[in-house]
C-alpha atoms as a PDB file:
ATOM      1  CA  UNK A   1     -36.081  45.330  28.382  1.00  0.00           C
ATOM      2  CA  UNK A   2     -39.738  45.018  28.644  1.00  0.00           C
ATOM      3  CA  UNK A   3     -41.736  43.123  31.267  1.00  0.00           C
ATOM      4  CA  UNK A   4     -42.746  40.454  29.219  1.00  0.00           C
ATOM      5  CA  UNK A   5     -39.533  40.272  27.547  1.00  0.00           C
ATOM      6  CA  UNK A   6     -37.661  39.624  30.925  1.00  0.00           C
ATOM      7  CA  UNK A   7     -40.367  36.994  31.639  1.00  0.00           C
ATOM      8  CA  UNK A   8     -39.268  34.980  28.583  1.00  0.00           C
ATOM      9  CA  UNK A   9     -36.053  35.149  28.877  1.00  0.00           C
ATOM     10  CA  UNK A  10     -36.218  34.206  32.581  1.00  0.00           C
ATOM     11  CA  UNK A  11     -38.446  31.225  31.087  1.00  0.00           C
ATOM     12  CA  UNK A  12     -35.987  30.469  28.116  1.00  0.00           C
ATOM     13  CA  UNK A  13     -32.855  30.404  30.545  1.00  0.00           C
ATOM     14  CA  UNK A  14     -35.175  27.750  32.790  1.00  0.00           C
ATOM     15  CA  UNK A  15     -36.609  25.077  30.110  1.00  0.00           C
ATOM     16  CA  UNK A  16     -33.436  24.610  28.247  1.00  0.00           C
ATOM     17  CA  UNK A  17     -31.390  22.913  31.723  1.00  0.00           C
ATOM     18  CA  UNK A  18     -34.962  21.439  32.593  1.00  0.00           C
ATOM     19  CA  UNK A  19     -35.086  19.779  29.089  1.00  0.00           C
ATOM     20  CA  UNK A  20     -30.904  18.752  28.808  1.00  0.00           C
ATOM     21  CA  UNK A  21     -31.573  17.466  32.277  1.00  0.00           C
ATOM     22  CA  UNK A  22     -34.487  14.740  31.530  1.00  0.00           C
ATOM     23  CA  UNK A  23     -32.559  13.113  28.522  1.00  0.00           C
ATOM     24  CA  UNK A  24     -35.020  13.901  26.012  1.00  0.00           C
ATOM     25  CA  UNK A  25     -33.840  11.271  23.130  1.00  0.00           C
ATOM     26  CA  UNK A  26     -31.623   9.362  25.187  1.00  0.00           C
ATOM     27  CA  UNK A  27     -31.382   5.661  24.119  1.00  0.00           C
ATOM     28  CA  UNK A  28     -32.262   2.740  27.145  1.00  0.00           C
ATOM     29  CA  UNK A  29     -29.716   0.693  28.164  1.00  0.00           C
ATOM     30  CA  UNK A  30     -29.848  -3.134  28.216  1.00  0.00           C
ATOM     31  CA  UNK A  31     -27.825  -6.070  29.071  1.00  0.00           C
ATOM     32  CA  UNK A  32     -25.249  -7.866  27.285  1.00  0.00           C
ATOM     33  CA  UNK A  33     -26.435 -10.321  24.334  1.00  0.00           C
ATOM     34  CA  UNK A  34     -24.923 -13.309  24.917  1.00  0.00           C
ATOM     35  CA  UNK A  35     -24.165 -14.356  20.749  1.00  0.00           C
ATOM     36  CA  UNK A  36     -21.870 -17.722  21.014  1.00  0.00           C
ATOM     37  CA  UNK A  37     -18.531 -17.950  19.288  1.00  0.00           C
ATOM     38  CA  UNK A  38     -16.831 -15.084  17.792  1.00  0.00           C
ATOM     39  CA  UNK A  39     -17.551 -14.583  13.901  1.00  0.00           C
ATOM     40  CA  UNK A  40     -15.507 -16.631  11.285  1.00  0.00           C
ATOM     41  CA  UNK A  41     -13.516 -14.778   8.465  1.00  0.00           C
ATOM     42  CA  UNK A  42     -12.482 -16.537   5.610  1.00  0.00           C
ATOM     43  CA  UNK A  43      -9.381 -15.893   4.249  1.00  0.00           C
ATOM     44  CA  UNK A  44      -7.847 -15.910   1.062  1.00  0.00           C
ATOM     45  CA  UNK A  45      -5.596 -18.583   0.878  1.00  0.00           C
ATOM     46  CA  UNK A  46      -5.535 -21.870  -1.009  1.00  0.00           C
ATOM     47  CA  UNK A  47      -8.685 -24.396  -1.585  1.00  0.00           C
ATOM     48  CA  UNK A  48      -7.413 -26.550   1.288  1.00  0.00           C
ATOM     49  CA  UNK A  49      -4.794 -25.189   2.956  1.00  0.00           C
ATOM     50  CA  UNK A  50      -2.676 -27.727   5.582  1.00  0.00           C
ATOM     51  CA  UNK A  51      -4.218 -27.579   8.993  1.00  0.00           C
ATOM     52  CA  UNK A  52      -3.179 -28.680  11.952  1.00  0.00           C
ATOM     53  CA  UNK A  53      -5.784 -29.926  14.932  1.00  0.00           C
ATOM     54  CA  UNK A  54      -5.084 -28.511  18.529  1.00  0.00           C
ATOM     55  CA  UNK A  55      -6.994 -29.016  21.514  1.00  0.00           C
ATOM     56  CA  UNK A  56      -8.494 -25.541  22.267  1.00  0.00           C
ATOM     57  CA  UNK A  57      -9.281 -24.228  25.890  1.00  0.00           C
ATOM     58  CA  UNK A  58     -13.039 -25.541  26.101  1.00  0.00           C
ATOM     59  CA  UNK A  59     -11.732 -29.157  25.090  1.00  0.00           C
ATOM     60  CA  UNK A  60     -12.320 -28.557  21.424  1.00  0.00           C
ATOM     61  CA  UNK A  61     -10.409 -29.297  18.552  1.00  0.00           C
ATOM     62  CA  UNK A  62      -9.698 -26.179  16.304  1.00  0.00           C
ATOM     63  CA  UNK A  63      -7.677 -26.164  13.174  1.00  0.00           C
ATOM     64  CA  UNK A  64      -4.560 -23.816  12.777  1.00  0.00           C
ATOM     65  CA  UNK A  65      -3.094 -22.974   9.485  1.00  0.00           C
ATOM     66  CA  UNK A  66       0.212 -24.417   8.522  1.00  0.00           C
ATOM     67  CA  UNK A  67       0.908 -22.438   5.064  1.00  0.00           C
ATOM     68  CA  UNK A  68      -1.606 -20.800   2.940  1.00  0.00           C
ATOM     69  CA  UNK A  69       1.457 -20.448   0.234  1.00  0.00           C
ATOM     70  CA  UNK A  70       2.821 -23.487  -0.194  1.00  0.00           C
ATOM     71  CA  UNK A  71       1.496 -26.873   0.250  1.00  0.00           C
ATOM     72  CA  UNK A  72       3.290 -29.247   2.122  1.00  0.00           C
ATOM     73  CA  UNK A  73       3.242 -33.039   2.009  1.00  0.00           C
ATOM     74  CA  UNK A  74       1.571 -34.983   4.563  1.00  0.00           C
ATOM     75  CA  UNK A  75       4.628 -36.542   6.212  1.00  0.00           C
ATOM     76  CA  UNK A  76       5.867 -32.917   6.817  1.00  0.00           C
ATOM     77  CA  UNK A  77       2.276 -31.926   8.333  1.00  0.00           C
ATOM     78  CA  UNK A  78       1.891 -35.192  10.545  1.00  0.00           C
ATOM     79  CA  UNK A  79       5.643 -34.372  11.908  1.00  0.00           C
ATOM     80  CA  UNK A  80       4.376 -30.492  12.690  1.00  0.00           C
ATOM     81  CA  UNK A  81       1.310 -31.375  14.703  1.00  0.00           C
ATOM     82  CA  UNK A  82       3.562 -34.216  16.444  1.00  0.00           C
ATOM     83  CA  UNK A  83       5.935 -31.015  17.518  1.00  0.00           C
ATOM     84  CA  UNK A  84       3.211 -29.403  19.117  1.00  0.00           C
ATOM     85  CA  UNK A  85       1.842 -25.837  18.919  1.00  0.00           C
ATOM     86  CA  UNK A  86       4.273 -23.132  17.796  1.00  0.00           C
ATOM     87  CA  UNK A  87       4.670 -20.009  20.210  1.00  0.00           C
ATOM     88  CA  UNK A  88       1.276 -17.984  18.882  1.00  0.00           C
ATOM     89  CA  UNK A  89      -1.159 -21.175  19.204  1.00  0.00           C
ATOM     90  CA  UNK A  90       0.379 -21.792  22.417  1.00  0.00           C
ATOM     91  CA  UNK A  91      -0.204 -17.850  23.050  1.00  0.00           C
ATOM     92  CA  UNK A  92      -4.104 -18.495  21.966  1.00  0.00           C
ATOM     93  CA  UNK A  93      -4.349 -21.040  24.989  1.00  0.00           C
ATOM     94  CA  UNK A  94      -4.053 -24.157  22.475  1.00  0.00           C
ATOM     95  CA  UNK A  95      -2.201 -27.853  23.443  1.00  0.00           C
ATOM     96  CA  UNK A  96      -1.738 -30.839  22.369  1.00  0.00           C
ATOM     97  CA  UNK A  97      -1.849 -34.214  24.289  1.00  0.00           C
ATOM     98  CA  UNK A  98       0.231 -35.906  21.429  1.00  0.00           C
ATOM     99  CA  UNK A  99       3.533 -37.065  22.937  1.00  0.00           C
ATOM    100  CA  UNK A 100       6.528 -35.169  21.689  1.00  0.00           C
ATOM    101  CA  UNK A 101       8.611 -38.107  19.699  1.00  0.00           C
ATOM    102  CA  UNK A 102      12.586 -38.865  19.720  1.00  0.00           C
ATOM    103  CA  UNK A 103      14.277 -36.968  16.807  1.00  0.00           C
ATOM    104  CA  UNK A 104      15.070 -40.239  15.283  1.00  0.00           C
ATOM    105  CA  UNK A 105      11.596 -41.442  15.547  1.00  0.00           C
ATOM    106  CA  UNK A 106       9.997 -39.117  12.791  1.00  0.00           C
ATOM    107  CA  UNK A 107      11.055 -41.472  10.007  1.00  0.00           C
ATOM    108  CA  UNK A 108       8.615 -43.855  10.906  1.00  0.00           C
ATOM    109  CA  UNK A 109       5.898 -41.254  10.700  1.00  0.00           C
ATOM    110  CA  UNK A 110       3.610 -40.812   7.472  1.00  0.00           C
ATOM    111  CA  UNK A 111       0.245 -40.513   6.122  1.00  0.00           C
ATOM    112  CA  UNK A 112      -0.930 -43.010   3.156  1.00  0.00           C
ATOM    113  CA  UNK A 113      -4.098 -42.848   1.083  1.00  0.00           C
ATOM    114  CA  UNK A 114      -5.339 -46.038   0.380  1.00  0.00           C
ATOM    115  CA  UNK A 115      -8.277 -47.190  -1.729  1.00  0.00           C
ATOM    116  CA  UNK A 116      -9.257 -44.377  -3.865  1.00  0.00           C
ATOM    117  CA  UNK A 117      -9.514 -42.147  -0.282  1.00  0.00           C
ATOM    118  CA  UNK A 118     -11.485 -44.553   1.933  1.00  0.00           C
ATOM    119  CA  UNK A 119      -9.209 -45.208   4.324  1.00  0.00           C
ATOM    120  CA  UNK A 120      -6.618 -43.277   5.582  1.00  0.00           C
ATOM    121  CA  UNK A 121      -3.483 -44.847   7.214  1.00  0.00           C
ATOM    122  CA  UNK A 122      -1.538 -42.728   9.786  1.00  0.00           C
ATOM    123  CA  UNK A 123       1.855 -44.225  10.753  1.00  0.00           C
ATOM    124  CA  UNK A 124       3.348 -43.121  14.384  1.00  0.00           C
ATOM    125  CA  UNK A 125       6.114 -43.218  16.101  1.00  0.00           C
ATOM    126  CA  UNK A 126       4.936 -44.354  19.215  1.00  0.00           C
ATOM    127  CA  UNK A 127       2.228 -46.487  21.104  1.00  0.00           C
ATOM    128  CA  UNK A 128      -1.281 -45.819  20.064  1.00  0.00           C
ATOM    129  CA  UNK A 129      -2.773 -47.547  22.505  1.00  0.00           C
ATOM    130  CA  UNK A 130      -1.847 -45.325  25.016  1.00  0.00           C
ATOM    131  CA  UNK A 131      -3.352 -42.363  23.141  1.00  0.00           C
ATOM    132  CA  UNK A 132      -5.998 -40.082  24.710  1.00  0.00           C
ATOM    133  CA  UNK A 133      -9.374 -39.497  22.918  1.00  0.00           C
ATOM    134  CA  UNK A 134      -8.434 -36.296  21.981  1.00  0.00           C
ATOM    135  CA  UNK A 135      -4.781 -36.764  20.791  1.00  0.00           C
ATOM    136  CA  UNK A 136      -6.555 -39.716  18.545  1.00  0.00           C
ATOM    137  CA  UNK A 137      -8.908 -36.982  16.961  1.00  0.00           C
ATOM    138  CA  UNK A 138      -6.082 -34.487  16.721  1.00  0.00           C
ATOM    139  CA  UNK A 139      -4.120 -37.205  14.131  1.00  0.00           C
ATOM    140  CA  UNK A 140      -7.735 -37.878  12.592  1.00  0.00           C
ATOM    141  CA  UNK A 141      -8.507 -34.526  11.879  1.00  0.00           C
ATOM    142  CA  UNK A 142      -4.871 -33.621  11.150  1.00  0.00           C
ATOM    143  CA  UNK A 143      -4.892 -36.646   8.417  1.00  0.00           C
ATOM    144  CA  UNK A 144      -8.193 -36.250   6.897  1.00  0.00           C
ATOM    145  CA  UNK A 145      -7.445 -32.242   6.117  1.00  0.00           C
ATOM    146  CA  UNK A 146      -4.148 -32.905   5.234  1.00  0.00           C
ATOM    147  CA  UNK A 147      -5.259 -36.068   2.540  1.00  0.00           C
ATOM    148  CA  UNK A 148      -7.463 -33.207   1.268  1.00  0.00           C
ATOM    149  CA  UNK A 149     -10.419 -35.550   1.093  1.00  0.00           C
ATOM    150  CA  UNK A 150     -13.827 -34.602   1.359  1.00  0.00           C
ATOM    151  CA  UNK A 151     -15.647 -37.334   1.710  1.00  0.00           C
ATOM    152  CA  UNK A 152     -14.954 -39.264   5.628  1.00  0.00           C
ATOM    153  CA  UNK A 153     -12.534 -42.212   5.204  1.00  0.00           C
ATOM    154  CA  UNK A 154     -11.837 -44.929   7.588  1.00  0.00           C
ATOM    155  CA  UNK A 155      -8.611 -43.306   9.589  1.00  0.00           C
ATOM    156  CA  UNK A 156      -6.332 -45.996  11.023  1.00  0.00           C
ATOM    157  CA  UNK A 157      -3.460 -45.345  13.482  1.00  0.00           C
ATOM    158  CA  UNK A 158      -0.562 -47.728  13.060  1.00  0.00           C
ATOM    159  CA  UNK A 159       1.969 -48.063  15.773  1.00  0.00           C
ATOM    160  CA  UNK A 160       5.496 -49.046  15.202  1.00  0.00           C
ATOM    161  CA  UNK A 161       4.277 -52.308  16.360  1.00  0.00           C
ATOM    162  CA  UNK A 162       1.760 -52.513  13.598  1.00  0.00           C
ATOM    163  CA  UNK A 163      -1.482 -52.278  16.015  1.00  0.00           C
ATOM    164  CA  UNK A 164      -4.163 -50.734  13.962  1.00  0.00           C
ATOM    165  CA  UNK A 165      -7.084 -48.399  15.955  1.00  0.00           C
ATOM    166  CA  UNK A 166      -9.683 -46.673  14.180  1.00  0.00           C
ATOM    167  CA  UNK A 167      -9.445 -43.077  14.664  1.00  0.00           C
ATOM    168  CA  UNK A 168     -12.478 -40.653  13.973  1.00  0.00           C
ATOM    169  CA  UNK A 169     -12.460 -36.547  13.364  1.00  0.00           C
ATOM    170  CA  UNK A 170     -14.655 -34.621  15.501  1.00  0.00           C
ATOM    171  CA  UNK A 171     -14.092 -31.218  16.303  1.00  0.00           C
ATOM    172  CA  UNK A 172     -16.547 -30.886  19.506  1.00  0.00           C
ATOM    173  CA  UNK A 173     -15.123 -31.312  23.311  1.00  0.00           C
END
């Protein structure tokens, strides 16, 4: 090998570490992007399918599926979100603050539509005057999604002593 050849090489064997070693092309880090909530997928299921309103972590109300098969009547959904989350919303770090009623108290729960859909009427089995904020919104969100009605009706909350409260659906903590 020549001289000059040697040279090169020796050169060659030098630049290529010298140029792996300065992270030619490398890409600059930066901090995490704070983006909100995590993304919504919609799911196909039917028009309106029966939700339920739970009280997430952050104080928020958040809807949970019942049945994206079959629709159920409104009695049947009122007397779901009255038994609380199942074990996966509970899992998911969702409650309720809806008292749990007596077995033989679900008869006198129900949902009525009254007035062409401008006012709702939920019957309970217990007290409403007792009822938190949130466990109010939980039954007015429950009801309105459950009526399937778009517009926003006048929700009532009738107690088995026939006490009427308005009720109104918001989400938001």
């Amino acid at each position: 090998m020549t001289p000059v050849r040697r040279a090169l090489a020796a050169a060659a064997a030098l630049i290529g570490p010298a140029l792996l070693a300065t992270g030619c092309g490398s890409i600059a880090t930066t901090g995490v992007v704070e983006s909100g909530h995590a993304g919504t997928v919609n799911l196909a299921t039917l028009p309106y399918p029966d939700l339920l309103y739970f009280i997430a972590p952050d104080g928020g109300l958040v809807p949970v599926t019942v049945s994206d098969q079959v629709r159920l009547t409104p009695t049947v959904v009122l007397r779901m979100l009255l038994a609380g989350p199942g074990a996966s919303a509970r899992e998911a770090g969702l409650t309720t603050e809806l008292p749990p009623p007596d077995t033989k108290e679900y008869i006198a729960t129900g949902i009525t539509v009254e007035g062409n859909g401008k006012s709702l009427k939920v019957l309970l089995p217990f007290a409403v005057e007792p009822l938190s904020e949130r466990a109010r919104r939980q039954l007015a969100c429950t009801a309105r999604a459950t009526a399937r009605i778009d517009s926003a009706p006048q929700i009532l909350l009738v107690g088995p002593d026939g006490k009427e409260e308005r009720a109104v659906c918001r989400t938001e903590g």
